[in-house]
PDB file of N, CA and C in Angstrom:
ATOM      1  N   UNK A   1       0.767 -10.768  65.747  1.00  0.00           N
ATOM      2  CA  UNK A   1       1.804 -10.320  66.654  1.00  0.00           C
ATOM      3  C   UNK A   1       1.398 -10.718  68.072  1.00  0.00           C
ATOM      4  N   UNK A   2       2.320 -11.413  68.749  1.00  0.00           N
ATOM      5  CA  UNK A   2       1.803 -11.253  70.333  1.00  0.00           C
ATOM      6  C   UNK A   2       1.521 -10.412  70.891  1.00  0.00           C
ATOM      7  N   UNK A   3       0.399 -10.985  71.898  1.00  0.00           N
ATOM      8  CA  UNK A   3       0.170 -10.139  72.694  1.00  0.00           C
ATOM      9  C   UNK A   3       1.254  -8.949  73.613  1.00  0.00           C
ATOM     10  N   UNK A   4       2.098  -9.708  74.019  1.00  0.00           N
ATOM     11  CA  UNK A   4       3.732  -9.252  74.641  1.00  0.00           C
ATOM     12  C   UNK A   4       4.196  -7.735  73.741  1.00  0.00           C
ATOM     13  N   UNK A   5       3.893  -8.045  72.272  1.00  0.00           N
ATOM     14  CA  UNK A   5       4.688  -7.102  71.659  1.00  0.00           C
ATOM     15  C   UNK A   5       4.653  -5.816  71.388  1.00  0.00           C
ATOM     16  N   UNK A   6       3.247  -5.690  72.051  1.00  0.00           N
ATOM     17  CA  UNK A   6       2.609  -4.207  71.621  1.00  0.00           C
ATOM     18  C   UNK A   6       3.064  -2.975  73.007  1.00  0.00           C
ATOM     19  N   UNK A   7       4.113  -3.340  73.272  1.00  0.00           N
ATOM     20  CA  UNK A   7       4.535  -2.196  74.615  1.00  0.00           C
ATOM     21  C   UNK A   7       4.840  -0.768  73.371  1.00  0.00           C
ATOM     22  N   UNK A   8       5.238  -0.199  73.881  1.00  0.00           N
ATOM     23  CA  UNK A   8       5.460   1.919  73.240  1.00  0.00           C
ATOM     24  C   UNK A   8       6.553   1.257  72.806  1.00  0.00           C
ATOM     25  N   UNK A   9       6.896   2.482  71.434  1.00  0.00           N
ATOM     26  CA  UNK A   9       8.347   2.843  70.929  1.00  0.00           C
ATOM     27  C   UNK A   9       8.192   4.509  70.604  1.00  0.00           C
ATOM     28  N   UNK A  10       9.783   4.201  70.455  1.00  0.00           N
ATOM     29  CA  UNK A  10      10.314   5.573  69.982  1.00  0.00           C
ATOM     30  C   UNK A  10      11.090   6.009  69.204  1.00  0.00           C
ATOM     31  N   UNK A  11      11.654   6.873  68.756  1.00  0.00           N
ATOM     32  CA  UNK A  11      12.048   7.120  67.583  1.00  0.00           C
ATOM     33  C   UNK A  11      13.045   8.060  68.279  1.00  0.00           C
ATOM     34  N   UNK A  12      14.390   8.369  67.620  1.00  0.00           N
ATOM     35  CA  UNK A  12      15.533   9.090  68.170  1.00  0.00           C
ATOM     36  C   UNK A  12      16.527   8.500  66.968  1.00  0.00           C
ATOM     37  N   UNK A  13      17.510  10.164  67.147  1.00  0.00           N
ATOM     38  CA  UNK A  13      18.699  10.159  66.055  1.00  0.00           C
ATOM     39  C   UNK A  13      19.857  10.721  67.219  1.00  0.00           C
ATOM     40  N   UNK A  14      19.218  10.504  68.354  1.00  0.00           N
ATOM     41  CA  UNK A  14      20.476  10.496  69.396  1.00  0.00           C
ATOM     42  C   UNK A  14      21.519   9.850  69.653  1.00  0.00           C
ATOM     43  N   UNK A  15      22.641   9.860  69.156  1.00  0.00           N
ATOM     44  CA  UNK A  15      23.457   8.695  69.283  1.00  0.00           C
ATOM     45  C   UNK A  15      23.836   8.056  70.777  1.00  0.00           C
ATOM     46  N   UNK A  16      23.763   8.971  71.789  1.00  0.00           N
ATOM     47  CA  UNK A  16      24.569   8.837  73.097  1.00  0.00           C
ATOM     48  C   UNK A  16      22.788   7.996  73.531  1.00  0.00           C
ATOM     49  N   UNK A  17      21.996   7.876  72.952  1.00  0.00           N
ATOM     50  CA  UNK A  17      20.989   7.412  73.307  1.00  0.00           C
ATOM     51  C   UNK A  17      20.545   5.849  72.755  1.00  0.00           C
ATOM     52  N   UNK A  18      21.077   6.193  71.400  1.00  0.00           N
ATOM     53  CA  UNK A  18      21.028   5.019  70.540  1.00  0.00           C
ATOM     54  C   UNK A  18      22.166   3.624  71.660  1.00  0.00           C
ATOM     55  N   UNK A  19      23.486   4.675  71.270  1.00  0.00           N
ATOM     56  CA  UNK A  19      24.341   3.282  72.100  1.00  0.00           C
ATOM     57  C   UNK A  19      24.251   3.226  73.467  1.00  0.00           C
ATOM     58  N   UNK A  20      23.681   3.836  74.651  1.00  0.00           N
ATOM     59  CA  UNK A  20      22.958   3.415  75.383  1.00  0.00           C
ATOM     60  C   UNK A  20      21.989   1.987  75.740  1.00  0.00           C
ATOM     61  N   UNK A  21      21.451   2.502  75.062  1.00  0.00           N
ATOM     62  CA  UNK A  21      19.851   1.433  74.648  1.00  0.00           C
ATOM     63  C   UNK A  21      20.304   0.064  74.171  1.00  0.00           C
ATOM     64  N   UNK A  22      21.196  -0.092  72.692  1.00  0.00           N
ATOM     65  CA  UNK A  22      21.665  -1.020  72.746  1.00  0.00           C
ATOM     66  C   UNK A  22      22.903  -1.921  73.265  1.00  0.00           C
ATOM     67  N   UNK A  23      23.809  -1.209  74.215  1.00  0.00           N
ATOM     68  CA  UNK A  23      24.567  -1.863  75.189  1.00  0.00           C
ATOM     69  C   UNK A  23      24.087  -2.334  76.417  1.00  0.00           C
ATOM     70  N   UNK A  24      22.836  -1.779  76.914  1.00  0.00           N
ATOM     71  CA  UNK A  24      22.225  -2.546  78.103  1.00  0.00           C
ATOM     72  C   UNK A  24      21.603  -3.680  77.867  1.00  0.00           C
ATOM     73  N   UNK A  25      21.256  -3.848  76.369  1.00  0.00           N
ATOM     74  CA  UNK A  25      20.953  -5.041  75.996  1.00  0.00           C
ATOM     75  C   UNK A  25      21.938  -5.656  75.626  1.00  0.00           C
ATOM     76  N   UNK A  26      23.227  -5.635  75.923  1.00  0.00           N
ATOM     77  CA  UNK A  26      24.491  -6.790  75.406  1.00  0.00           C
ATOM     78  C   UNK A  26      24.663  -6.654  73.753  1.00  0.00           C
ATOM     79  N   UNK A  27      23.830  -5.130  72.852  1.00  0.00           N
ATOM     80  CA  UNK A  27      24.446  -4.980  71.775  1.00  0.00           C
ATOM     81  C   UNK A  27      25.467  -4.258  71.514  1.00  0.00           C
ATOM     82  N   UNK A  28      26.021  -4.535  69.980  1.00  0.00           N
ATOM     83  CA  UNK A  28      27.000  -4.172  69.723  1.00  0.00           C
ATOM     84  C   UNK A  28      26.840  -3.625  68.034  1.00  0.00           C
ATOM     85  N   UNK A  29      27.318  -2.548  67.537  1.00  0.00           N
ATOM     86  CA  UNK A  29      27.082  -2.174  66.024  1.00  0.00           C
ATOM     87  C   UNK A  29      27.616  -3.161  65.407  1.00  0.00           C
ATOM     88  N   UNK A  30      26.897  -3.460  64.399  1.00  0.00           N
ATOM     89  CA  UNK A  30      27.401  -4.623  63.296  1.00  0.00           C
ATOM     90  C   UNK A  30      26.979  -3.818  61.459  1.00  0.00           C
ATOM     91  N   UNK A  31      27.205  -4.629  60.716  1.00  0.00           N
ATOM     92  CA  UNK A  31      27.175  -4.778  59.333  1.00  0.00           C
ATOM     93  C   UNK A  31      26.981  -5.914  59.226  1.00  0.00           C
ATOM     94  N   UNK A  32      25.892  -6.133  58.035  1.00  0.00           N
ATOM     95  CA  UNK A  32      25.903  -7.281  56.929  1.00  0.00           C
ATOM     96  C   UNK A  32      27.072  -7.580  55.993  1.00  0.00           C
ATOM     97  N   UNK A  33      27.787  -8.531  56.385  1.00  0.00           N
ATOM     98  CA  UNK A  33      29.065  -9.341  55.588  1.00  0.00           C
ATOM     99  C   UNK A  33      28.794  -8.853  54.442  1.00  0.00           C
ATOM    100  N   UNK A  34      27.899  -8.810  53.668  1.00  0.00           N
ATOM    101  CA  UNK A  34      27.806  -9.212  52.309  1.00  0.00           C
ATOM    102  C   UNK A  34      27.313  -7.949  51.379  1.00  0.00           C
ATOM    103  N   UNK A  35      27.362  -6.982  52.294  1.00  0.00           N
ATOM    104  CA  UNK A  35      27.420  -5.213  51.526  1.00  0.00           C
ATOM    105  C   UNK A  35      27.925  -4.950  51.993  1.00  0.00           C
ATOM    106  N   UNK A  36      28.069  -3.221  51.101  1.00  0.00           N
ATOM    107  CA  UNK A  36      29.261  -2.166  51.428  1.00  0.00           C
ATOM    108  C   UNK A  36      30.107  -2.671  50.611  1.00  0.00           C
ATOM    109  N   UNK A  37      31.334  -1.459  50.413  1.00  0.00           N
ATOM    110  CA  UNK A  37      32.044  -1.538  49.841  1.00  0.00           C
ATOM    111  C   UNK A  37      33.244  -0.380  50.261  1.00  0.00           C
ATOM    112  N   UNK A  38      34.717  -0.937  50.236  1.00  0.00           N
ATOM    113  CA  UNK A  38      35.662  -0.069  50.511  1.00  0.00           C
ATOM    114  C   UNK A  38      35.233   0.866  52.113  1.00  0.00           C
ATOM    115  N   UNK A  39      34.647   2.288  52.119  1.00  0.00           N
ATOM    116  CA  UNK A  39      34.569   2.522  53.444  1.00  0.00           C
ATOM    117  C   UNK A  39      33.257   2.765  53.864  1.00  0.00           C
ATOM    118  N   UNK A  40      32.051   1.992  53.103  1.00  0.00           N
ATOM    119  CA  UNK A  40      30.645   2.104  53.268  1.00  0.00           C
ATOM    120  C   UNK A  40      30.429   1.122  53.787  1.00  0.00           C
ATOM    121  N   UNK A  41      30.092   0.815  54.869  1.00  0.00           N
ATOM    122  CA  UNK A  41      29.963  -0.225  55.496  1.00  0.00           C
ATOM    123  C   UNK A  41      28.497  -1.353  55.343  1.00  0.00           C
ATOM    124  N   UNK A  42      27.642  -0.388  54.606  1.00  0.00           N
ATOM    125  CA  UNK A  42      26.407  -1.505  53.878  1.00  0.00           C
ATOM    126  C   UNK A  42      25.378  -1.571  54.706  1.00  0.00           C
ATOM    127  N   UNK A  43      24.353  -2.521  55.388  1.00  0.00           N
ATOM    128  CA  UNK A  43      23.283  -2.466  55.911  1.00  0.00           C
ATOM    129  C   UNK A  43      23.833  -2.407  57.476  1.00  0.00           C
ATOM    130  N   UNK A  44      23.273  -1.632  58.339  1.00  0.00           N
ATOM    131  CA  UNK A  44      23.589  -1.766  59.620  1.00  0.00           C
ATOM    132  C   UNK A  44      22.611  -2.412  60.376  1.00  0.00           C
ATOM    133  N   UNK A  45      23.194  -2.570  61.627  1.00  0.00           N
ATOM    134  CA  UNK A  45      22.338  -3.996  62.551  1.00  0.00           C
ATOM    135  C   UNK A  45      23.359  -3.195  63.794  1.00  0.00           C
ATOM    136  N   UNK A  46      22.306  -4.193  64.922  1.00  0.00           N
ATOM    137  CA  UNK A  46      22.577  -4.091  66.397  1.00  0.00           C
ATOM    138  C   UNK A  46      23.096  -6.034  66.443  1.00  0.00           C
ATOM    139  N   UNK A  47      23.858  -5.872  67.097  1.00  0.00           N
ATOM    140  CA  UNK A  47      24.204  -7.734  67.517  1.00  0.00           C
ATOM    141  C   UNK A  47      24.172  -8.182  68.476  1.00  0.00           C
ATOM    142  N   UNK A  48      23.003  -8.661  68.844  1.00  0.00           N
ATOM    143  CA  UNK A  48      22.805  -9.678  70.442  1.00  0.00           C
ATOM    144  C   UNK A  48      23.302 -10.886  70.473  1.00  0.00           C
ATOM    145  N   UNK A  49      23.583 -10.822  71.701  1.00  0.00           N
ATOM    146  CA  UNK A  49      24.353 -12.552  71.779  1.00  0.00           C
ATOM    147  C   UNK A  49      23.093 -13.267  71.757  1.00  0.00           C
ATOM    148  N   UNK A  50      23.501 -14.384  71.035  1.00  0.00           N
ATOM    149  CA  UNK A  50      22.509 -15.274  70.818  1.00  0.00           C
ATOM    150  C   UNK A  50      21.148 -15.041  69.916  1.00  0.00           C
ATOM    151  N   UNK A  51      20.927 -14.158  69.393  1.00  0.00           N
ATOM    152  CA  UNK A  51      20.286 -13.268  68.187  1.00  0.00           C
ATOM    153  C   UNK A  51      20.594 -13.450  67.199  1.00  0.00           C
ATOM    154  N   UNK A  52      21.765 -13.023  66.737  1.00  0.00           N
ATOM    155  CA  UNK A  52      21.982 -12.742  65.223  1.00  0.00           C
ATOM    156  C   UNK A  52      22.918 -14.282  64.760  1.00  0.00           C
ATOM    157  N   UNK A  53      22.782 -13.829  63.334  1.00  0.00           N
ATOM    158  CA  UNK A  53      23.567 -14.609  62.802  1.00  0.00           C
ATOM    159  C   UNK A  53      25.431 -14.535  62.700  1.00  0.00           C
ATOM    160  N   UNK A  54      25.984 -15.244  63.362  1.00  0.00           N
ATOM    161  CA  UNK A  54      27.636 -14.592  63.254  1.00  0.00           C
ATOM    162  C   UNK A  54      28.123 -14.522  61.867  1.00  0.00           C
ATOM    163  N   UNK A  55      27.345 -15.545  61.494  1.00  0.00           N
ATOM    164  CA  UNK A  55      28.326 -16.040  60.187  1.00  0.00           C
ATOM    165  C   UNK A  55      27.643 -14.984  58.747  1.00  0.00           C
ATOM    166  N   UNK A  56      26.697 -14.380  59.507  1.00  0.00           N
ATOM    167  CA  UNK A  56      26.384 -13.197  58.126  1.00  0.00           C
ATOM    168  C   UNK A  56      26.650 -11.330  59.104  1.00  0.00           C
ATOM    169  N   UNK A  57      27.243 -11.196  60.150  1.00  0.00           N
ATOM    170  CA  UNK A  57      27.605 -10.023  60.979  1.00  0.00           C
ATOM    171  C   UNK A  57      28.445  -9.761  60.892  1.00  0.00           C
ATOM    172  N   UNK A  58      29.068  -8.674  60.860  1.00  0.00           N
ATOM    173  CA  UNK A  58      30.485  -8.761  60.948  1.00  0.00           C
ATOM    174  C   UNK A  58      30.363  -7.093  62.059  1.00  0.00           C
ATOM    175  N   UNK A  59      31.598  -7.399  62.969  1.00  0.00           N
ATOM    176  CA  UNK A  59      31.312  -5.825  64.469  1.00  0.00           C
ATOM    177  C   UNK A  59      32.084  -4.537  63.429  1.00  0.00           C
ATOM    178  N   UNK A  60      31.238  -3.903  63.882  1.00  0.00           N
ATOM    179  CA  UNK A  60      32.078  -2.748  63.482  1.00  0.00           C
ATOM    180  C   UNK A  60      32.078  -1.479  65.066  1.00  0.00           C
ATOM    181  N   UNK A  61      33.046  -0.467  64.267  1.00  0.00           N
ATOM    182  CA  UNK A  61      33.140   0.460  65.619  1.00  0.00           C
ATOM    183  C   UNK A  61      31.529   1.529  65.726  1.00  0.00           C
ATOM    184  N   UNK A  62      31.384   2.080  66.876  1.00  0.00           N
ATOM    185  CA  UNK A  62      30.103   3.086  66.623  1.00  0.00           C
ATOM    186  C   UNK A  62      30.730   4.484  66.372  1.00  0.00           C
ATOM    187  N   UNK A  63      31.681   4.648  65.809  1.00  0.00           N
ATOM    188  CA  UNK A  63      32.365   5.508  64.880  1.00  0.00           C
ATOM    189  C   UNK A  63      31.638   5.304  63.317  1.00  0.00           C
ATOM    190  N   UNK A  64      31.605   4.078  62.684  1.00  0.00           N
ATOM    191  CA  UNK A  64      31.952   3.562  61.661  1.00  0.00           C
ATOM    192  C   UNK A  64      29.857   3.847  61.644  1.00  0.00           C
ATOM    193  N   UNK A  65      29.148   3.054  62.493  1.00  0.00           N
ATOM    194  CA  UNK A  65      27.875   2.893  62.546  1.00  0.00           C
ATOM    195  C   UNK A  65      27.268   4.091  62.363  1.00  0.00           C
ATOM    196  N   UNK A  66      27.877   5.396  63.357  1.00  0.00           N
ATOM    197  CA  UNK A  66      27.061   6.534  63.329  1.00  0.00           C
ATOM    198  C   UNK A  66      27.754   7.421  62.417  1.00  0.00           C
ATOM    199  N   UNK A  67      28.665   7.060  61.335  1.00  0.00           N
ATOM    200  CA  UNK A  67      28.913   8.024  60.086  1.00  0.00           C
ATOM    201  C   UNK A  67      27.870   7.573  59.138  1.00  0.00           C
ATOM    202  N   UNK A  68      27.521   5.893  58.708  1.00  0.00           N
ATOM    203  CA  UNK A  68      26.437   5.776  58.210  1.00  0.00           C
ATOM    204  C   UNK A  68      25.073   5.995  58.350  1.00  0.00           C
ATOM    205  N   UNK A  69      24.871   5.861  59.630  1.00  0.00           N
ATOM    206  CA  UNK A  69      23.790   6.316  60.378  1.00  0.00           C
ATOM    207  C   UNK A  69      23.013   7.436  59.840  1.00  0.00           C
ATOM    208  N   UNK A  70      24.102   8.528  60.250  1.00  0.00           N
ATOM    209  CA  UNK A  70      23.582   9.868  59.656  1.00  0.00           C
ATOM    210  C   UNK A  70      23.818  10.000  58.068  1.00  0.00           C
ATOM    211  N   UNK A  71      24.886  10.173  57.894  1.00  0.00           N
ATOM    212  CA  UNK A  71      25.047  10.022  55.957  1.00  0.00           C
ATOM    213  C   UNK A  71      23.888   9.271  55.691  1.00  0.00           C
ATOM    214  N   UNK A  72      23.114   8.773  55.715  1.00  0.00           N
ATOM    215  CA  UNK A  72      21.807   7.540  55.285  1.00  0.00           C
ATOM    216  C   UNK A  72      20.391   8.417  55.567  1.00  0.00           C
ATOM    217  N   UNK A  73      20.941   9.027  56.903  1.00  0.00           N
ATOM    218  CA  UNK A  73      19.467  10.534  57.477  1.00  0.00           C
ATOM    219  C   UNK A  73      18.577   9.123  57.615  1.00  0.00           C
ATOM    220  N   UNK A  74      19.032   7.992  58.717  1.00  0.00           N
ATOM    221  CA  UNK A  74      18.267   7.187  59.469  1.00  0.00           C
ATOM    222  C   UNK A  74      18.152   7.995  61.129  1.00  0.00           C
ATOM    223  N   UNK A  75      17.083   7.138  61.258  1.00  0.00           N
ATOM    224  CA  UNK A  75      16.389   6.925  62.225  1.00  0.00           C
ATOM    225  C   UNK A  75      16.306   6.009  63.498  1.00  0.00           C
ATOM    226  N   UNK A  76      16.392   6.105  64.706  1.00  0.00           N
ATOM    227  CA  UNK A  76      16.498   4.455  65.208  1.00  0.00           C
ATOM    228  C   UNK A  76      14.820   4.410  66.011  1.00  0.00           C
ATOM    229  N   UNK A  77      14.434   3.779  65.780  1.00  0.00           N
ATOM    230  CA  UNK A  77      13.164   2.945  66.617  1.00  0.00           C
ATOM    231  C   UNK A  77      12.857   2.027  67.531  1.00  0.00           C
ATOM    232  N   UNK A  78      12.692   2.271  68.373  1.00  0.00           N
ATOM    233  CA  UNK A  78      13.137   1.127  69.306  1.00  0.00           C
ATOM    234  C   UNK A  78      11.793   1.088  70.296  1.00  0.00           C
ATOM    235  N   UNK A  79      11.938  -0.134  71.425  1.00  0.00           N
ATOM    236  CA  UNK A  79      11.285  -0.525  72.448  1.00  0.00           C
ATOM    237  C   UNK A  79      11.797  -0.957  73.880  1.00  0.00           C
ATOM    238  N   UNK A  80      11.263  -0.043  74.269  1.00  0.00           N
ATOM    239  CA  UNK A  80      11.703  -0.295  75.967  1.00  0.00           C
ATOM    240  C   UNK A  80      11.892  -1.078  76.629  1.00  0.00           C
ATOM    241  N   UNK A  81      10.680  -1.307  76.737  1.00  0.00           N
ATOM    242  CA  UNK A  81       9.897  -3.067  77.824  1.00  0.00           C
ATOM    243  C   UNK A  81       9.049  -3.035  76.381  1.00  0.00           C
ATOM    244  N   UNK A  82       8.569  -4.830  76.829  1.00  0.00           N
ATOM    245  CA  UNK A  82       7.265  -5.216  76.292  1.00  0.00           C
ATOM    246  C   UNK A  82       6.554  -4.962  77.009  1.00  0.00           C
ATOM    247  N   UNK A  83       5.409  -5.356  76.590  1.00  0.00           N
ATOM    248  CA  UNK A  83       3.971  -5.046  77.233  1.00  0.00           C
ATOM    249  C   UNK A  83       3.911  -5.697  78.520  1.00  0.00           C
ATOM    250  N   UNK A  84       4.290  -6.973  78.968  1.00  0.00           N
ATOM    251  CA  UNK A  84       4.018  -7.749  80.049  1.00  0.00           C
ATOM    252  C   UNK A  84       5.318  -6.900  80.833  1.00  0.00           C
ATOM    253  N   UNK A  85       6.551  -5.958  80.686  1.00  0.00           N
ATOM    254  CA  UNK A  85       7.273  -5.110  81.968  1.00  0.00           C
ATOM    255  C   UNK A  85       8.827  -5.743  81.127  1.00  0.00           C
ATOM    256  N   UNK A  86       8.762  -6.640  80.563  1.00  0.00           N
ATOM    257  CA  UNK A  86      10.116  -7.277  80.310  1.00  0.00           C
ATOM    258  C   UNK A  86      10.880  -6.371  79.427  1.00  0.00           C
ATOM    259  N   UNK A  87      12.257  -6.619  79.413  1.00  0.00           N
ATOM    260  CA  UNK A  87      13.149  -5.631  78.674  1.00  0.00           C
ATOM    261  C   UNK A  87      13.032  -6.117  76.958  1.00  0.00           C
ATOM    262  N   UNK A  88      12.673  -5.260  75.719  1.00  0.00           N
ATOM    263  CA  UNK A  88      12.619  -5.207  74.617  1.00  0.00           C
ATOM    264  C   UNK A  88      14.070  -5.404  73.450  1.00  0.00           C
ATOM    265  N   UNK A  89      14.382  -5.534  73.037  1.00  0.00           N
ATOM    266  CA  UNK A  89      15.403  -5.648  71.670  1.00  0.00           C
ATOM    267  C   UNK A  89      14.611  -5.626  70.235  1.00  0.00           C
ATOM    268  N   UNK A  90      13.490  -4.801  70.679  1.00  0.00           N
ATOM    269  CA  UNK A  90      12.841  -4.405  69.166  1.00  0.00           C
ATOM    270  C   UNK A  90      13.362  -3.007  68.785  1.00  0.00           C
ATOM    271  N   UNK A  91      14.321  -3.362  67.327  1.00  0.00           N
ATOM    272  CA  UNK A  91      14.475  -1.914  67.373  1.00  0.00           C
ATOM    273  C   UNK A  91      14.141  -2.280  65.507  1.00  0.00           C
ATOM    274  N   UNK A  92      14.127  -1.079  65.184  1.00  0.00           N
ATOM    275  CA  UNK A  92      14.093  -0.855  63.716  1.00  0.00           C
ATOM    276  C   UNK A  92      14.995   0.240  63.069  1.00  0.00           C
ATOM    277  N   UNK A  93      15.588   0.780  62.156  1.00  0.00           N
ATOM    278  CA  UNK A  93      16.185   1.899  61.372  1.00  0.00           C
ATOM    279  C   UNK A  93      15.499   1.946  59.892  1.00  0.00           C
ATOM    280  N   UNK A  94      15.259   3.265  60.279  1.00  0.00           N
ATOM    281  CA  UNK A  94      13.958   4.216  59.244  1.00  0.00           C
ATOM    282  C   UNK A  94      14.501   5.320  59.035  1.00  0.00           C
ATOM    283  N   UNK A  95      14.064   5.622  58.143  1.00  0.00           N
ATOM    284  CA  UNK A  95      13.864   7.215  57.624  1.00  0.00           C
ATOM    285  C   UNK A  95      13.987   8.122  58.181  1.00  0.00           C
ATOM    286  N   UNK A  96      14.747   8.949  58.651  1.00  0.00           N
ATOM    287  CA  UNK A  96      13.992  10.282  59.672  1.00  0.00           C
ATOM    288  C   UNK A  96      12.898  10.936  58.928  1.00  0.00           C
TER     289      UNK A  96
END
């Protein structure tokens, strides 16, 4: 792992915190195209421009994100800055 990567994280099931965090980074709630079914929307993701893949994302609302969210009793993990001060887009979803 780089050196860069080892700045702090944290862990939160705050939503007003969650979409915070990832709109200052230019994200947006997404799904994996290729799960879910009917009104389960399948693996969730954050979508940065220039990050993700379009052609396997598909946007969804943070209505839609934080019913799975919790129904799932995830977790979000994330990173602030990196280590060298720069702004982070490391996040993870875990377990609470």
């Amino acid at each position: 792992m780089p050196d860069t990567m080892t700045g702090t994280s944290k862990k939160t099931i705050d939503h007003a915190e969650i979409k915070k965090w990832a709109e200052e980074r230019g994200g947006r709630p997404a799904r994996v195209k290729t799960t879910g079914s009917g009104s389960d929307p399948g693996l969730l993701r954050i979508d940065f421009p220039g990050y993700g893949r379009r052609d396997t994302l598909e946007d969804i609302s943070w209505e839609e994100f934080f019913e799975k969210f919790d129904s799932k009793k995830l977790a979000f993990l994330c990173q602030d800055t990196l280590k060298n001060g720069e702004q982070s887009r490391f996040f993870k979803l875990v377990k609470r």
